[in-house]
N, C-alpha and C. Protein backbone atom coordinates (compact mmCIF):
# COMPACT_ATOMS: atom_id res chain seq x y z
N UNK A 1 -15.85 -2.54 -9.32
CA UNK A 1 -14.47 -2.88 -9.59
C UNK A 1 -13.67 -2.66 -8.30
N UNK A 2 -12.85 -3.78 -8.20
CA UNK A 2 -11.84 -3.65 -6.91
C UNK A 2 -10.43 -2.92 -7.37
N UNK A 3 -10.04 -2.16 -6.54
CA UNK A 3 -8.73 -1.38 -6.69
C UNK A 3 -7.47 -2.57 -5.26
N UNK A 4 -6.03 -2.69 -6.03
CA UNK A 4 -4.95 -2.90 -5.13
C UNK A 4 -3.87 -1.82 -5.43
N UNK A 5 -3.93 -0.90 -4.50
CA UNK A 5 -3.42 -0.01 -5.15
C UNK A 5 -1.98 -0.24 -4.99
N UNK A 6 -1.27 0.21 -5.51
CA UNK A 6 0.34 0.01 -5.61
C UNK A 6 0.91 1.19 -4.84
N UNK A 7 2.78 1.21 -4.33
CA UNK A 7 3.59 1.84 -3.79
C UNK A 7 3.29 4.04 -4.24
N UNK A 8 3.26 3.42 -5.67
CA UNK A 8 3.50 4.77 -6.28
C UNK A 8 1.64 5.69 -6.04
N UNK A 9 0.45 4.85 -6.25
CA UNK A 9 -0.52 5.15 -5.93
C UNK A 9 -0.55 5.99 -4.89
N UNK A 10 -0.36 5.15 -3.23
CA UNK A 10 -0.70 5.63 -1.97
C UNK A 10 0.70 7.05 -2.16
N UNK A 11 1.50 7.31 -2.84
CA UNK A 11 2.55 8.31 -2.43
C UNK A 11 1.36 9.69 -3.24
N UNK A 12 1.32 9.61 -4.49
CA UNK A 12 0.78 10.07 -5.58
C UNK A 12 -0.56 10.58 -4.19
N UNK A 13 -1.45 9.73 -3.92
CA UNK A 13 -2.62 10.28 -2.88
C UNK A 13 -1.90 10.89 -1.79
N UNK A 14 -1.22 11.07 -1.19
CA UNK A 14 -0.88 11.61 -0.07
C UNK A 14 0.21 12.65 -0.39
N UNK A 15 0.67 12.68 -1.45
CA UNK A 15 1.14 13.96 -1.94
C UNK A 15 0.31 15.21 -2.31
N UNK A 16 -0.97 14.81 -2.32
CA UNK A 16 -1.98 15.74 -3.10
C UNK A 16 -2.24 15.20 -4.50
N UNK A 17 -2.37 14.32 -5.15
CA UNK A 17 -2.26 13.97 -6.66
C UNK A 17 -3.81 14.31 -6.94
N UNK A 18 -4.00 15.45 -7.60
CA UNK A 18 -5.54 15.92 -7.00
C UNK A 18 -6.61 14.80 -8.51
N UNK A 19 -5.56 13.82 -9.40
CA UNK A 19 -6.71 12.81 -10.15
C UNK A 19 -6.11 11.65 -9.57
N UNK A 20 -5.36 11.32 -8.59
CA UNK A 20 -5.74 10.27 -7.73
C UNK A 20 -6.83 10.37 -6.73
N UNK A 21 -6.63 11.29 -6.06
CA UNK A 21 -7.94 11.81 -4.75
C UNK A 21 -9.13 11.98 -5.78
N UNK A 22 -9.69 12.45 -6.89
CA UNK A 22 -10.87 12.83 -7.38
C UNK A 22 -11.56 11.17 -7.64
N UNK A 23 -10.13 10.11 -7.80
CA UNK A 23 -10.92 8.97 -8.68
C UNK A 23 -11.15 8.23 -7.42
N UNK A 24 -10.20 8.13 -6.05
CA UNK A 24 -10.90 7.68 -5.48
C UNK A 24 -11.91 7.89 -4.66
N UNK A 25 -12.44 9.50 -4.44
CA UNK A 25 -13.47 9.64 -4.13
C UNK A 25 -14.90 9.11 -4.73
N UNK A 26 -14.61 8.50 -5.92
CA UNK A 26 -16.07 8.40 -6.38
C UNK A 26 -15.78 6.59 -6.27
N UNK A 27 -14.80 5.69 -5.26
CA UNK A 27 -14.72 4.51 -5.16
C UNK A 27 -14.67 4.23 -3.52
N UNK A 28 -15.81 3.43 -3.34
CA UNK A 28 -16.08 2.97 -2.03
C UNK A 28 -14.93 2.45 -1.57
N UNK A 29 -14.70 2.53 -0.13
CA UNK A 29 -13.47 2.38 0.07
C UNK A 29 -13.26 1.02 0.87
N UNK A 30 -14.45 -0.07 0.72
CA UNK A 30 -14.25 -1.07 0.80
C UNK A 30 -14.02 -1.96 -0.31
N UNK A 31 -13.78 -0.92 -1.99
CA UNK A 31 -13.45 -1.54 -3.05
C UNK A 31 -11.76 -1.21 -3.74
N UNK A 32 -11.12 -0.89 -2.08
CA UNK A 32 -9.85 -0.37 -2.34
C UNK A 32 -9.13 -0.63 -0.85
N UNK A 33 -8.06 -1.14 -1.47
CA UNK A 33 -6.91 -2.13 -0.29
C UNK A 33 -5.74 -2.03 -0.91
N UNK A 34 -4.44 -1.72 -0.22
CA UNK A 34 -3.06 -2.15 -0.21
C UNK A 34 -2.85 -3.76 0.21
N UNK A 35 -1.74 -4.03 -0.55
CA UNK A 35 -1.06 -5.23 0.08
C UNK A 35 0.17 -5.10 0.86
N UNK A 36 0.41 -6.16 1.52
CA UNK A 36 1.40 -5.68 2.86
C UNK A 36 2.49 -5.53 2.07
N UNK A 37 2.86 -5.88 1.44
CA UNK A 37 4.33 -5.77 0.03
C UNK A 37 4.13 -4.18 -0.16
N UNK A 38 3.09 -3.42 -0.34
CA UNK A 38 2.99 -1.80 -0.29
C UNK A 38 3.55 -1.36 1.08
N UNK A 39 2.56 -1.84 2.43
CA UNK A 39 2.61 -1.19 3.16
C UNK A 39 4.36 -1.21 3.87
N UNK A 40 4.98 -2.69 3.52
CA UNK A 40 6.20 -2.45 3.99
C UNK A 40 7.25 -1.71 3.45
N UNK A 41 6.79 -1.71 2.23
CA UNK A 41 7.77 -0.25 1.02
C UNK A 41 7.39 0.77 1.79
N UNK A 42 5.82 1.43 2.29
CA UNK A 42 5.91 2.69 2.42
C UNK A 42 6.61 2.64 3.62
N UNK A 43 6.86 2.14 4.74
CA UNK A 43 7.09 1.92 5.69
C UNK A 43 8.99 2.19 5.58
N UNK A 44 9.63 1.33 5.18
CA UNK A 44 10.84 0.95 4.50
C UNK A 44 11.47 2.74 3.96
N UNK A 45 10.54 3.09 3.47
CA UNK A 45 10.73 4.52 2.79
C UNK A 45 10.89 5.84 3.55
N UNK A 46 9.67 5.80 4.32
CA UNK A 46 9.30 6.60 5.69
C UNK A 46 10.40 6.70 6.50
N UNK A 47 11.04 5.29 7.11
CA UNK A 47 11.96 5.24 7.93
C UNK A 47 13.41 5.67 7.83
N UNK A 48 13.82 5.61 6.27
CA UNK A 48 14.36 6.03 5.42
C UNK A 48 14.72 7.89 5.37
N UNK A 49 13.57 8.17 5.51
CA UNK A 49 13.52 9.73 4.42
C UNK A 49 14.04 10.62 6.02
N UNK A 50 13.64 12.01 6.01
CA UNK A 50 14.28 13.18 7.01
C UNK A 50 12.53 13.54 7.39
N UNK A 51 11.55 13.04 6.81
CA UNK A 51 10.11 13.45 7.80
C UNK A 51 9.46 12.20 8.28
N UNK A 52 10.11 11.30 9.17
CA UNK A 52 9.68 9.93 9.39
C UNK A 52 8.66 9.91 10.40
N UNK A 53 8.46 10.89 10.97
CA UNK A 53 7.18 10.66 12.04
C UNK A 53 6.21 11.07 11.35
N UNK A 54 6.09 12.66 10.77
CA UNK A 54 5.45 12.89 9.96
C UNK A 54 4.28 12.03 9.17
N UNK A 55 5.77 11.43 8.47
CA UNK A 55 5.01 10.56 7.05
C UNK A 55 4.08 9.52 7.53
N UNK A 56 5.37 9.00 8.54
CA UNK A 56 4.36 7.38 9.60
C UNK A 56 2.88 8.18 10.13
N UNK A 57 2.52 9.53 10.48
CA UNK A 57 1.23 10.01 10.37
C UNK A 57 0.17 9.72 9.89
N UNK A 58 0.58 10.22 8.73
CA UNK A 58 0.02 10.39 6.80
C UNK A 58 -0.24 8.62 6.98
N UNK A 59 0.71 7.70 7.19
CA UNK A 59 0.27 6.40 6.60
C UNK A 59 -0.86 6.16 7.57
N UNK A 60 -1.02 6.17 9.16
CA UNK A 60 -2.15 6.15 9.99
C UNK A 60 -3.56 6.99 9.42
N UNK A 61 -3.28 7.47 8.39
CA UNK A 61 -4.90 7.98 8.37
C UNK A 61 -5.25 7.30 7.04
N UNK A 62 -4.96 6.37 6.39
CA UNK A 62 -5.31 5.62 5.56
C UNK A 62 -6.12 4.39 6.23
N UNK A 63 -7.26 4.45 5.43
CA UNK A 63 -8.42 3.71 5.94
C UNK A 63 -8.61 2.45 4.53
N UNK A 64 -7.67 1.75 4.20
CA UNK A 64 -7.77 1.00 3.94
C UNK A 64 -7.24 -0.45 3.69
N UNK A 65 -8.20 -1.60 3.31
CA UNK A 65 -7.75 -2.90 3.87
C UNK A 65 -6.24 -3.32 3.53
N UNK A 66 -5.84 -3.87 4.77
CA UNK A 66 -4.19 -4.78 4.06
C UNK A 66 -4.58 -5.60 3.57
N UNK A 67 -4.28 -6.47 2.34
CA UNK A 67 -4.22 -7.95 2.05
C UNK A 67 -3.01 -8.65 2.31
N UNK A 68 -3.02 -9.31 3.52
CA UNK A 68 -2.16 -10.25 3.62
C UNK A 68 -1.17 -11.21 2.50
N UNK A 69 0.41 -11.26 2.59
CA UNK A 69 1.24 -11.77 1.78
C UNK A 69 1.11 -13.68 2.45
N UNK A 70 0.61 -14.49 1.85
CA UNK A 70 0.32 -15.50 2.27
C UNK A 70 1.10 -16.74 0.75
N UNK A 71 1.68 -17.56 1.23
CA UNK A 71 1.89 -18.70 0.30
C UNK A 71 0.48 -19.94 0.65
N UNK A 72 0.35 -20.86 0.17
CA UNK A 72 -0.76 -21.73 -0.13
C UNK A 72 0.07 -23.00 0.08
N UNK A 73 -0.33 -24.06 1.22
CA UNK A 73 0.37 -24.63 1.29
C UNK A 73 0.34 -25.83 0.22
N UNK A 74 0.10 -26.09 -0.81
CA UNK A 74 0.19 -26.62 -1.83
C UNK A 74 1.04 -26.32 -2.93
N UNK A 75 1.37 -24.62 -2.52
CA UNK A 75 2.26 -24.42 -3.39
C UNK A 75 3.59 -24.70 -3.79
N UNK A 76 4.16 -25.19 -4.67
CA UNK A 76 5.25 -25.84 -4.73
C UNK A 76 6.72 -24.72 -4.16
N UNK A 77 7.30 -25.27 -3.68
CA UNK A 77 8.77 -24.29 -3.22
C UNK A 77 9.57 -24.35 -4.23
N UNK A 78 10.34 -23.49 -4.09
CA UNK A 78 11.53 -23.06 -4.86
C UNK A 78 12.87 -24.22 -4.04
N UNK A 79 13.89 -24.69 -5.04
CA UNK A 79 14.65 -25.32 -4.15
C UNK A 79 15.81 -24.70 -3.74
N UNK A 80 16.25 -25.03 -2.73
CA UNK A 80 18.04 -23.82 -1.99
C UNK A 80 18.29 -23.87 -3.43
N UNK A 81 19.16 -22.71 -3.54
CA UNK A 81 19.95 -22.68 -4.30
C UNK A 81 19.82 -21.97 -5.76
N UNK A 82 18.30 -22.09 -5.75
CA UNK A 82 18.09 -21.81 -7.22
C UNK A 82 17.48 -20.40 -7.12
C-alpha cells in the first residue's frame, strides 16, 4: 500500500506522534511521499511561526518523495471569471 501523506501527518511525525512514527516504521519509505501542496503548507507555516530555521531543519531530514502538482494538458480549464 502507498501512503500520500497529508499537512497534519508530516506535523503529527515530527512532533513525536509516537503511532504515527511506529506505523511508519513498519512502511518502506519508497511507499510514502508528500505532495508539493503539503510541502508548500509546511513551508508557508515554518516561515510563519517564531522557530523558522529550526523547523525548515526538521523539514530537511525528511526522506521522502515530492509528487509534483501538474495539470494534464487535456484537461479542460476553468473559464476567467468563474
Amino acid at each position: 500500500m502507498k501512503y500520500l501523506l497529508d499537512t497534519n501527518a508530516v506535523i503529527a511525525l515530527l512532533g513525536g506522534n509516537s503511532l504515527v512514527q511506529q506505523h511508519l516504521r513498519r512502511v518502506p519509505a519508497s511507499d510514502t511521499a508528500l505532495s508539493s501542496r503539503v510541502m508548500h503548507e509546511l513551508y508557508f507555516g515554518a516561515c510563519k511561526g517564531v522557530r523558522t530555521n529550526e523547523t525548515l531543519r526538521n523539514y530537511g531530514q525528511l526522506r521522502f518523495a515530492i509528487v509534483p502538482f501538474t495539470v494534464h494538458p487535456q484537461h479542460p480549464r476553468v473559464p476567467p471569471g468563474r
